[in-house]
C-alpha atoms as a PDB file:
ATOM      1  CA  UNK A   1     -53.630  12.546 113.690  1.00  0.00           C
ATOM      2  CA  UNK A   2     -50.422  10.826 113.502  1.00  0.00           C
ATOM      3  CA  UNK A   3     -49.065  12.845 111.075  1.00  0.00           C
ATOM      4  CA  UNK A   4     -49.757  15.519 113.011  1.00  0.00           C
ATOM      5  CA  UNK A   5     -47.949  15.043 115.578  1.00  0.00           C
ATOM      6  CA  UNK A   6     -44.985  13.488 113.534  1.00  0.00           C
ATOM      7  CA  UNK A   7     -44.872  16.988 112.073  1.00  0.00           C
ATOM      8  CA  UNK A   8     -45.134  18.815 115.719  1.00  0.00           C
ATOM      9  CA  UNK A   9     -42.141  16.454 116.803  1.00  0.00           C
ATOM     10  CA  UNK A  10     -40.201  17.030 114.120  1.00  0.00           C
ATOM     11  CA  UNK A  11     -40.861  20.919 114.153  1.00  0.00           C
ATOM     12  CA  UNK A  12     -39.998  20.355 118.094  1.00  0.00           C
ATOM     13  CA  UNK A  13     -36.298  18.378 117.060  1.00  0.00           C
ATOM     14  CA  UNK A  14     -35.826  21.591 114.385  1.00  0.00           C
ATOM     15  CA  UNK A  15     -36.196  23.936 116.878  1.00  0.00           C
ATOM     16  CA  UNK A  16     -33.703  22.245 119.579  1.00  0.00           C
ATOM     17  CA  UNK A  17     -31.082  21.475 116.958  1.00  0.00           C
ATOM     18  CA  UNK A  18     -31.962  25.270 115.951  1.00  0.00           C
ATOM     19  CA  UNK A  19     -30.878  26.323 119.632  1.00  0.00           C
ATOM     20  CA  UNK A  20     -27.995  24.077 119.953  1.00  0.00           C
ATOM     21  CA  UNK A  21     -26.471  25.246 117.017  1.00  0.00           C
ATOM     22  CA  UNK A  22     -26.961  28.880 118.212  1.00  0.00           C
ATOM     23  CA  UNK A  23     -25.781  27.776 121.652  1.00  0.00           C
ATOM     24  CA  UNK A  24     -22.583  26.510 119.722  1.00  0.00           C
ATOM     25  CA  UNK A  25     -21.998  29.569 117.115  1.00  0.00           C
ATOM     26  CA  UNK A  26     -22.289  31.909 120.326  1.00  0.00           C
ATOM     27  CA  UNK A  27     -19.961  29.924 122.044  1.00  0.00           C
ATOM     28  CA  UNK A  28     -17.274  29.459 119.637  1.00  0.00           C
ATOM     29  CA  UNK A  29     -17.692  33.217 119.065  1.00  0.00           C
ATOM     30  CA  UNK A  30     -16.925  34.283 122.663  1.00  0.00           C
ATOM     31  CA  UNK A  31     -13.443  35.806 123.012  1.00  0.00           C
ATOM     32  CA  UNK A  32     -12.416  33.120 126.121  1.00  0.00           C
ATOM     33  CA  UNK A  33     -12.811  30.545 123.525  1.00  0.00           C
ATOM     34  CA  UNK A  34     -10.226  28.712 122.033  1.00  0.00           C
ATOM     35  CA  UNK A  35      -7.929  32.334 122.623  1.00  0.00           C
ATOM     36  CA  UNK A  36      -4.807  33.396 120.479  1.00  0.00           C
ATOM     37  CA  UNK A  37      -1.512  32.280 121.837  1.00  0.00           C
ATOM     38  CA  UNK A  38       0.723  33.427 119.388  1.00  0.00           C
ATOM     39  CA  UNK A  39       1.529  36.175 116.743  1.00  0.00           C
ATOM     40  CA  UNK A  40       3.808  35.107 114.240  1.00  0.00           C
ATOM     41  CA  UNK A  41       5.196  38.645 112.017  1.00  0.00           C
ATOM     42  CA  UNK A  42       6.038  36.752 108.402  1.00  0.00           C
ATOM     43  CA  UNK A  43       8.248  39.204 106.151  1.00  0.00           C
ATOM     44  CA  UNK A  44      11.628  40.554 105.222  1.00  0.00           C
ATOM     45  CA  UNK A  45      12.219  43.815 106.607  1.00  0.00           C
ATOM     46  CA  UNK A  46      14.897  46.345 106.096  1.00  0.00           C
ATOM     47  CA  UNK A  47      13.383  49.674 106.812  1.00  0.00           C
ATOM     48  CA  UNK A  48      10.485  48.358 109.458  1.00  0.00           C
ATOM     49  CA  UNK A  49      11.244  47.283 112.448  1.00  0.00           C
ATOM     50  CA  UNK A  50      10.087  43.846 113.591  1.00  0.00           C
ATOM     51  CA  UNK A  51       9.426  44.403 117.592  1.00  0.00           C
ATOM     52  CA  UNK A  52       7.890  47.994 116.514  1.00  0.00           C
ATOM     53  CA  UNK A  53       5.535  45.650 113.873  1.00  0.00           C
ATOM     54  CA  UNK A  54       4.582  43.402 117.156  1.00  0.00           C
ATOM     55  CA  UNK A  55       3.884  45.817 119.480  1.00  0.00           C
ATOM     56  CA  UNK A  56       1.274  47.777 116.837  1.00  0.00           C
ATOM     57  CA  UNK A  57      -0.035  44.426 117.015  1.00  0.00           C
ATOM     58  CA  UNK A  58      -0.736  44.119 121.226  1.00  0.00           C
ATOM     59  CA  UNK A  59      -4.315  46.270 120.954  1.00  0.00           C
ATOM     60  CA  UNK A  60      -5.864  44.038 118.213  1.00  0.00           C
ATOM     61  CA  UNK A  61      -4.268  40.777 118.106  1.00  0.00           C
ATOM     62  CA  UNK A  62      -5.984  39.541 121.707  1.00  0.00           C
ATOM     63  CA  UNK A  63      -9.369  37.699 121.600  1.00  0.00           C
ATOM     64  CA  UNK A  64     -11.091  34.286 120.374  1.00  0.00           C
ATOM     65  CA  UNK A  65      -9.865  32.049 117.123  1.00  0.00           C
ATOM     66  CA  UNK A  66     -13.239  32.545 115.788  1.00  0.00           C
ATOM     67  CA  UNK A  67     -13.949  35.831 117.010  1.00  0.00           C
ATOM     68  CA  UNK A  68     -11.269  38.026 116.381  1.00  0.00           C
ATOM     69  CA  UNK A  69     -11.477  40.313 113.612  1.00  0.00           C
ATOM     70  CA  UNK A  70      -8.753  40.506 111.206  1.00  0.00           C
ATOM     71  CA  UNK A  71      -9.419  43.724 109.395  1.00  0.00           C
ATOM     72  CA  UNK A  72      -8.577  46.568 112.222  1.00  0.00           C
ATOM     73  CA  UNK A  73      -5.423  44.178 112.743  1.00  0.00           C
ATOM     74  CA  UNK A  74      -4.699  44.636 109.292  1.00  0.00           C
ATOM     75  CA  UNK A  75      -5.260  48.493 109.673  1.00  0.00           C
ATOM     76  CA  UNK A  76      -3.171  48.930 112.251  1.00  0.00           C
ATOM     77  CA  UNK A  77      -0.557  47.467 110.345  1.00  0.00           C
ATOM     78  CA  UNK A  78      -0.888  49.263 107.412  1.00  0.00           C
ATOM     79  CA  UNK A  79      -0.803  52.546 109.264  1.00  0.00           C
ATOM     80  CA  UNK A  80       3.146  51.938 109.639  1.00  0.00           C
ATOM     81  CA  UNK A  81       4.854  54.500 107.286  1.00  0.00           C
ATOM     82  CA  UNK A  82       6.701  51.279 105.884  1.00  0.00           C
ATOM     83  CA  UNK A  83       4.358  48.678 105.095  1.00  0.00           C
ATOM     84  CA  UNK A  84       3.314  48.636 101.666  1.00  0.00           C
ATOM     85  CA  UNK A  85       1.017  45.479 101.891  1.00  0.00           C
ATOM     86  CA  UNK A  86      -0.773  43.364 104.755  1.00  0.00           C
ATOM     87  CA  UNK A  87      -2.891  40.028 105.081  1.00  0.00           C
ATOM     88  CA  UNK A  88      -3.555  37.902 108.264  1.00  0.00           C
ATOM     89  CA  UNK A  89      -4.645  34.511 108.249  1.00  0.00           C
ATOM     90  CA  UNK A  90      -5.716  32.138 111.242  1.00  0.00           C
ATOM     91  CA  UNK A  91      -3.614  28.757 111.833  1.00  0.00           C
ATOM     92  CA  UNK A  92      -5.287  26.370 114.065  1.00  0.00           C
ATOM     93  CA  UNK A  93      -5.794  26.334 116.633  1.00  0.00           C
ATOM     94  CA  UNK A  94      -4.375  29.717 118.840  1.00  0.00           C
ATOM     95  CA  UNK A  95      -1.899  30.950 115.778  1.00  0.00           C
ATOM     96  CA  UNK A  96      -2.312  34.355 114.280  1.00  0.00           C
ATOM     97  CA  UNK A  97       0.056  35.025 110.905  1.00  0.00           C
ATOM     98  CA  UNK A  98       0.506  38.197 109.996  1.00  0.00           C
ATOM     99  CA  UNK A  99       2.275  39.012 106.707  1.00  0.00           C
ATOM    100  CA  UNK A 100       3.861  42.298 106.334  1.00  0.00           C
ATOM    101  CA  UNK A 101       5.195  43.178 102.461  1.00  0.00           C
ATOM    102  CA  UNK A 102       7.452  46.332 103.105  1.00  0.00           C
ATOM    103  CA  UNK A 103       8.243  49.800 100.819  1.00  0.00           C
ATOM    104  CA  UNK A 104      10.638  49.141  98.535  1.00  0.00           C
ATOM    105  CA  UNK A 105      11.928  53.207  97.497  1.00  0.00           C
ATOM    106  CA  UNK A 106      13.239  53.543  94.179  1.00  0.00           C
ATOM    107  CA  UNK A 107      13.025  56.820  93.809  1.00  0.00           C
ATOM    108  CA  UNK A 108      12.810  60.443  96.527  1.00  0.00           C
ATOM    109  CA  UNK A 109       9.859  62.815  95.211  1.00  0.00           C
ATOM    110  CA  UNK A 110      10.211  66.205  96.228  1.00  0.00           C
ATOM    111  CA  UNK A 111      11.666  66.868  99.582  1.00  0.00           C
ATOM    112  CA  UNK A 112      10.181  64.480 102.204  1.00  0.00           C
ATOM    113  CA  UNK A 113       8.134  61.729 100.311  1.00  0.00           C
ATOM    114  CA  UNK A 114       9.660  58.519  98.369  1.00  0.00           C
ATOM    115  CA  UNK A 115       7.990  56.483  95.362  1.00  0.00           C
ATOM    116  CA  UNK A 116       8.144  52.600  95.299  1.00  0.00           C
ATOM    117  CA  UNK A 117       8.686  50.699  92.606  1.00  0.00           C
ATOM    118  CA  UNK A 118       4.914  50.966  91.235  1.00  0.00           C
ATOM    119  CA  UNK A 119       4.979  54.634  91.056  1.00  0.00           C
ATOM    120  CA  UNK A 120       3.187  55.400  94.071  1.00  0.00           C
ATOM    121  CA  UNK A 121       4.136  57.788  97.147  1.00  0.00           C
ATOM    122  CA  UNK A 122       4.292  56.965 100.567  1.00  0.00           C
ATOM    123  CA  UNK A 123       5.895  59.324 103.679  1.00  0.00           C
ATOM    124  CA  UNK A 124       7.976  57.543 105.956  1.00  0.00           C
ATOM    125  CA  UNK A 125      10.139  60.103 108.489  1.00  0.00           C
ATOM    126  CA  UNK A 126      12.713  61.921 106.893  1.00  0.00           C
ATOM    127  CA  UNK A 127      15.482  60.500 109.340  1.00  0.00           C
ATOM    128  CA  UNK A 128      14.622  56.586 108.061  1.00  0.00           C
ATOM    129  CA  UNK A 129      14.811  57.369 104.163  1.00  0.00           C
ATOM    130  CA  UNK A 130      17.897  56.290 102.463  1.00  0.00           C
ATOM    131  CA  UNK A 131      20.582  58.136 100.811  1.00  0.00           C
ATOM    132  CA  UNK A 132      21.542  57.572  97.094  1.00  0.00           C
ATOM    133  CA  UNK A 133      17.983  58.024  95.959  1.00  0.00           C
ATOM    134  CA  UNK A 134      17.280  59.464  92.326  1.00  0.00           C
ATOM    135  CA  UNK A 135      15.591  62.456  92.597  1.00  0.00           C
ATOM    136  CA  UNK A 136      12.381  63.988  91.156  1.00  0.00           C
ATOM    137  CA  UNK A 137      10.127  66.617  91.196  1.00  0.00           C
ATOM    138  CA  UNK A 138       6.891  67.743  89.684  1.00  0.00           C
ATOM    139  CA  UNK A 139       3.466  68.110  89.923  1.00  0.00           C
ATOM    140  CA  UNK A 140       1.149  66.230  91.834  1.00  0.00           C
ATOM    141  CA  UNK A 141      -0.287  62.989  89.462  1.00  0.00           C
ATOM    142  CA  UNK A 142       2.898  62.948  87.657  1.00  0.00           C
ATOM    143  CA  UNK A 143       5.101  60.723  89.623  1.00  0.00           C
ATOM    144  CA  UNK A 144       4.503  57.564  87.398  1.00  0.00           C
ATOM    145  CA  UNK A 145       5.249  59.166  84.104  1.00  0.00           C
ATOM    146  CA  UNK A 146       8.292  61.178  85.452  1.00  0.00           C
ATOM    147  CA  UNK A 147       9.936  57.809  87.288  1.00  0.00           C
ATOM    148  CA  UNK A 148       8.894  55.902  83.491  1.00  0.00           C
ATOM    149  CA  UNK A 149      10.937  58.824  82.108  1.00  0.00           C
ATOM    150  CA  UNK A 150      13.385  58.527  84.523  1.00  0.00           C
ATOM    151  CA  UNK A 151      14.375  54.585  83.874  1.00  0.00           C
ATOM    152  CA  UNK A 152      14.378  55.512  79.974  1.00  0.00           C
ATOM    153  CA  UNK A 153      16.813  58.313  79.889  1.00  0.00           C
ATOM    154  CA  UNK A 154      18.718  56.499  82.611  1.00  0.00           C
ATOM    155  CA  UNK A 155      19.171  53.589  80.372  1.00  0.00           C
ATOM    156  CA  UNK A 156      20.271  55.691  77.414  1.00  0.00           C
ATOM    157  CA  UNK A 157      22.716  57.779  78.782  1.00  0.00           C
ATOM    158  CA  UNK A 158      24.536  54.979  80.223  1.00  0.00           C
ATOM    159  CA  UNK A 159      25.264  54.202  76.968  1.00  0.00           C
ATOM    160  CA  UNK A 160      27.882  57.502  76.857  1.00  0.00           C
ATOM    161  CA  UNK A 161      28.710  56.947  80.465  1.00  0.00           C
ATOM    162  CA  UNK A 162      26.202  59.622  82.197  1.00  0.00           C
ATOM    163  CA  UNK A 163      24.678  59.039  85.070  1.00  0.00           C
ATOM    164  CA  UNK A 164      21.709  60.422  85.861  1.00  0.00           C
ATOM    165  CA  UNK A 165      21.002  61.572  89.716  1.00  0.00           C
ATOM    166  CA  UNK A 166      17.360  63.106  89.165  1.00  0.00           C
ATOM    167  CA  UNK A 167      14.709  64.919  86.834  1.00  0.00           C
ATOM    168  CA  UNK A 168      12.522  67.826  87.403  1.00  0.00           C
ATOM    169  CA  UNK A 169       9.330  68.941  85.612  1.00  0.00           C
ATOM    170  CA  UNK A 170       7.403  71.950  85.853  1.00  0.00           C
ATOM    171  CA  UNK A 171       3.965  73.170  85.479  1.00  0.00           C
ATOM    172  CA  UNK A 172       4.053  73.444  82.158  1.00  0.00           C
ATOM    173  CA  UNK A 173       5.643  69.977  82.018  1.00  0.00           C
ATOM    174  CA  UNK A 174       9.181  71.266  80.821  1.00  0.00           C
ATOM    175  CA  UNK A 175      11.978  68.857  82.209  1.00  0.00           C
ATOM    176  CA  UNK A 176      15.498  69.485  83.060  1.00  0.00           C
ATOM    177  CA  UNK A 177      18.052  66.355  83.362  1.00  0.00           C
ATOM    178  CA  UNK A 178      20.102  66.191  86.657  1.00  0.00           C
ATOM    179  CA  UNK A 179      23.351  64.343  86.149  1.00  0.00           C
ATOM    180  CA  UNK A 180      25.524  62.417  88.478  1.00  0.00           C
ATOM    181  CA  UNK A 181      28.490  65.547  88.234  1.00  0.00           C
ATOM    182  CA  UNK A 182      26.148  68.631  88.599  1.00  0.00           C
ATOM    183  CA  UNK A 183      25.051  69.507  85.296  1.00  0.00           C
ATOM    184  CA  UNK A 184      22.134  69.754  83.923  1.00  0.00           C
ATOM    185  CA  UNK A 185      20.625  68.812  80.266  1.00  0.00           C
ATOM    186  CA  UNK A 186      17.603  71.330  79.575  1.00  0.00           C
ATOM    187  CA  UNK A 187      15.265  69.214  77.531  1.00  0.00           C
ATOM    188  CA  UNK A 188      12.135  71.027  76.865  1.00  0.00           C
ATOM    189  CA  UNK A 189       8.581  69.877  76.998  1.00  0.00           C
ATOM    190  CA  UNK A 190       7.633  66.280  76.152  1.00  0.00           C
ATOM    191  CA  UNK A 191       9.983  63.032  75.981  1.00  0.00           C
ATOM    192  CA  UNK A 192      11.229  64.113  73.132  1.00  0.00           C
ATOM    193  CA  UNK A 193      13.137  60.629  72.017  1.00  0.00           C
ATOM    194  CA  UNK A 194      14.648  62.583  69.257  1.00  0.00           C
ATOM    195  CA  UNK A 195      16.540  65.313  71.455  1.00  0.00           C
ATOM    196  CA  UNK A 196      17.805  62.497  73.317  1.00  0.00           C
ATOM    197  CA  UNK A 197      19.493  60.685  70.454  1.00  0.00           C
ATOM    198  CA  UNK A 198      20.849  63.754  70.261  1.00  0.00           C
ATOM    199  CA  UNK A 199      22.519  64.543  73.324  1.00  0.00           C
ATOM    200  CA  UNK A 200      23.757  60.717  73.279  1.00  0.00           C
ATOM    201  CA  UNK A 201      25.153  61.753  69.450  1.00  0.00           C
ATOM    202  CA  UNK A 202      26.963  64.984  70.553  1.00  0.00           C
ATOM    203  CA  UNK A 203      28.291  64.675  74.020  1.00  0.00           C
ATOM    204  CA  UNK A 204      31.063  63.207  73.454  1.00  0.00           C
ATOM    205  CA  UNK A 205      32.340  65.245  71.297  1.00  0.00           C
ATOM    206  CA  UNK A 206      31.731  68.073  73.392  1.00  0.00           C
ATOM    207  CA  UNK A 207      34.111  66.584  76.183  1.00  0.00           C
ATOM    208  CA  UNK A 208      36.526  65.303  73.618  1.00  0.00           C
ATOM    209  CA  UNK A 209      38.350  68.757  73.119  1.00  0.00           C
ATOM    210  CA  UNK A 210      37.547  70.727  76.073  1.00  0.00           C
ATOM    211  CA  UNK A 211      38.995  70.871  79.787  1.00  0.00           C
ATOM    212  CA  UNK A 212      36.089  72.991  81.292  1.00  0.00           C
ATOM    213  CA  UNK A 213      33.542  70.822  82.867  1.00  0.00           C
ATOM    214  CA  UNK A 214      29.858  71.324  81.340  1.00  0.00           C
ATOM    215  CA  UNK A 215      27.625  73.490  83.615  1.00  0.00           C
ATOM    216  CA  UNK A 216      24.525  73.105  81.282  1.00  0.00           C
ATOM    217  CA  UNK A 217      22.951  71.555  77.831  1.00  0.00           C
ATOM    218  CA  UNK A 218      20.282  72.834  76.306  1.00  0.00           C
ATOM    219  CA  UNK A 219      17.841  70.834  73.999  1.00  0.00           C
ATOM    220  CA  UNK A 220      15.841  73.043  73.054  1.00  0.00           C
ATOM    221  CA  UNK A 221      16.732  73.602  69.679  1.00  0.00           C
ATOM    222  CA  UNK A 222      15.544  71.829  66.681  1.00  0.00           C
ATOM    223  CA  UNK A 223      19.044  70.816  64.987  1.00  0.00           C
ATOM    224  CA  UNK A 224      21.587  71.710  67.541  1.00  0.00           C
ATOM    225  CA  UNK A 225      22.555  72.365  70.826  1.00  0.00           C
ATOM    226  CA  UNK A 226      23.887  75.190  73.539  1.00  0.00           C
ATOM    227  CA  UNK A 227      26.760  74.351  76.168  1.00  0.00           C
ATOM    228  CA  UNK A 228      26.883  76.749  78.856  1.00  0.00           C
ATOM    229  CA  UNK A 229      30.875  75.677  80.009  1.00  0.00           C
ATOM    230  CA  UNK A 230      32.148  75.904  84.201  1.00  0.00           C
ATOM    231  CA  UNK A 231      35.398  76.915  84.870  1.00  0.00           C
ATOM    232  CA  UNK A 232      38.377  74.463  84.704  1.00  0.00           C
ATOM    233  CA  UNK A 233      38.479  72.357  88.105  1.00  0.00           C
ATOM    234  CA  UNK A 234      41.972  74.444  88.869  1.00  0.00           C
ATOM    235  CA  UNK A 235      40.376  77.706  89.143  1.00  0.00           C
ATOM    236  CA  UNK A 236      37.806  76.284  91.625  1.00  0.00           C
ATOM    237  CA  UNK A 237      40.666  74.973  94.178  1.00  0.00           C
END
């Protein structure tokens, strides 16, 4: 009999604490609890704008410590043409930290889009894109392999003092060199390394007798080359 009722008792004390702990997780949970006071934006900007950064933040940011819900603040964030990465954290006990990791462009694709330094696109207005940008074009999926390609011949024909402002590839994935003074080096399909050796090889001697700028290079040739020649910069003034 006693144990009985030991065991109703305790079932009795199991169900209270059971309530008082749901009484307590429902309270912590309402919104008037324990509210948000503050929004700190962490991050260095130079394309985003901070106050534009806090004020996507009004709509989401308001509630409880406990019951707020990070991910739609995160959303909203990441919606900003600029913002390459977000996380948000709680600080106790009213603190919300939101860390913003912005775009870095290395590189315009096409005519409105840019590509970041891991290959991958992202459309921020035309008007807030920076000048200077290398330049390439191609097919859809190619934009890491053609900004790899880029940095390569980049790096090599700064070794003859070239600089490269931009490559294009078509659908058949033949590429054409853009360089720095308005010529272009035809190269063919493929990174062919060997064509490239070449053109470092040979250009100098092509500008080391002639005073007609080069218009054009092409590759495509299996032991030589074919200079296409512009007209002397005095017969252009």
């Amino acid at each position: 009999m006693r144990r009985g009722l030991r065991l109703v008792w305790l079932g009795g004390v199991a169900v209270l604490l059971m309530a008082l702990v749901t009484k307590g997780v429902e309270r912590l949970l309402h919104p008037e609890t324990l509210p948000v006071r503050s929004v700190v934006i962490e991050g260095d900007f130079q394309y985003l704008d901070r106050q534009a950064v806090s004020e996507t933040l009004v709509p989401y940011a308001s509630g409880g410590f406990f019951s707020l819900d990070l991910r739609p603040v995160e959303r909203a964030v990441e919606a900003m043409p600029w913002v390459h990465g977000v996380s948000v954290r709680r600080e106790w006990p009213d603190r919300l930290v939101v860390r913003v990791d912005e775009q870095v462009p290395v590189a315009r694709w096409g005519e409105t889009a840019l590509l970041n330094q891991y290959g991958e696109l992202f459309h921020p207005p035309v008007e807030t894109q920076p000048e200077g940008l290398p330049a390439l074009w191609g097919r859809d999926g190619r934009e890491r392999p053609l900004m790899e390609r880029y940095l390569a011949v980049q790096a090599r024909l700064a070794d003859v003092g070239l600089e490269v402002e931009g490559l294009q590839e078509d659908a058949r994935r033949s590429w054409v060199i853009r360089l720095q003074d308005g010529s272009q080096v035809v190269m063919g399909r493929g990174m062919d390394t060997d064509r490239l050796d070449r053109l470092v090889r040979m250009y100098p001697r092509l500008t080391e007798h002639r005073d007609e700028p080069i218009k054009r290079i092409d590759m495509r040739y299996t032991n030589g080359i074919a200079v296409a020649w512009g007209e002397p910069a005095e017969a252009l003034e």
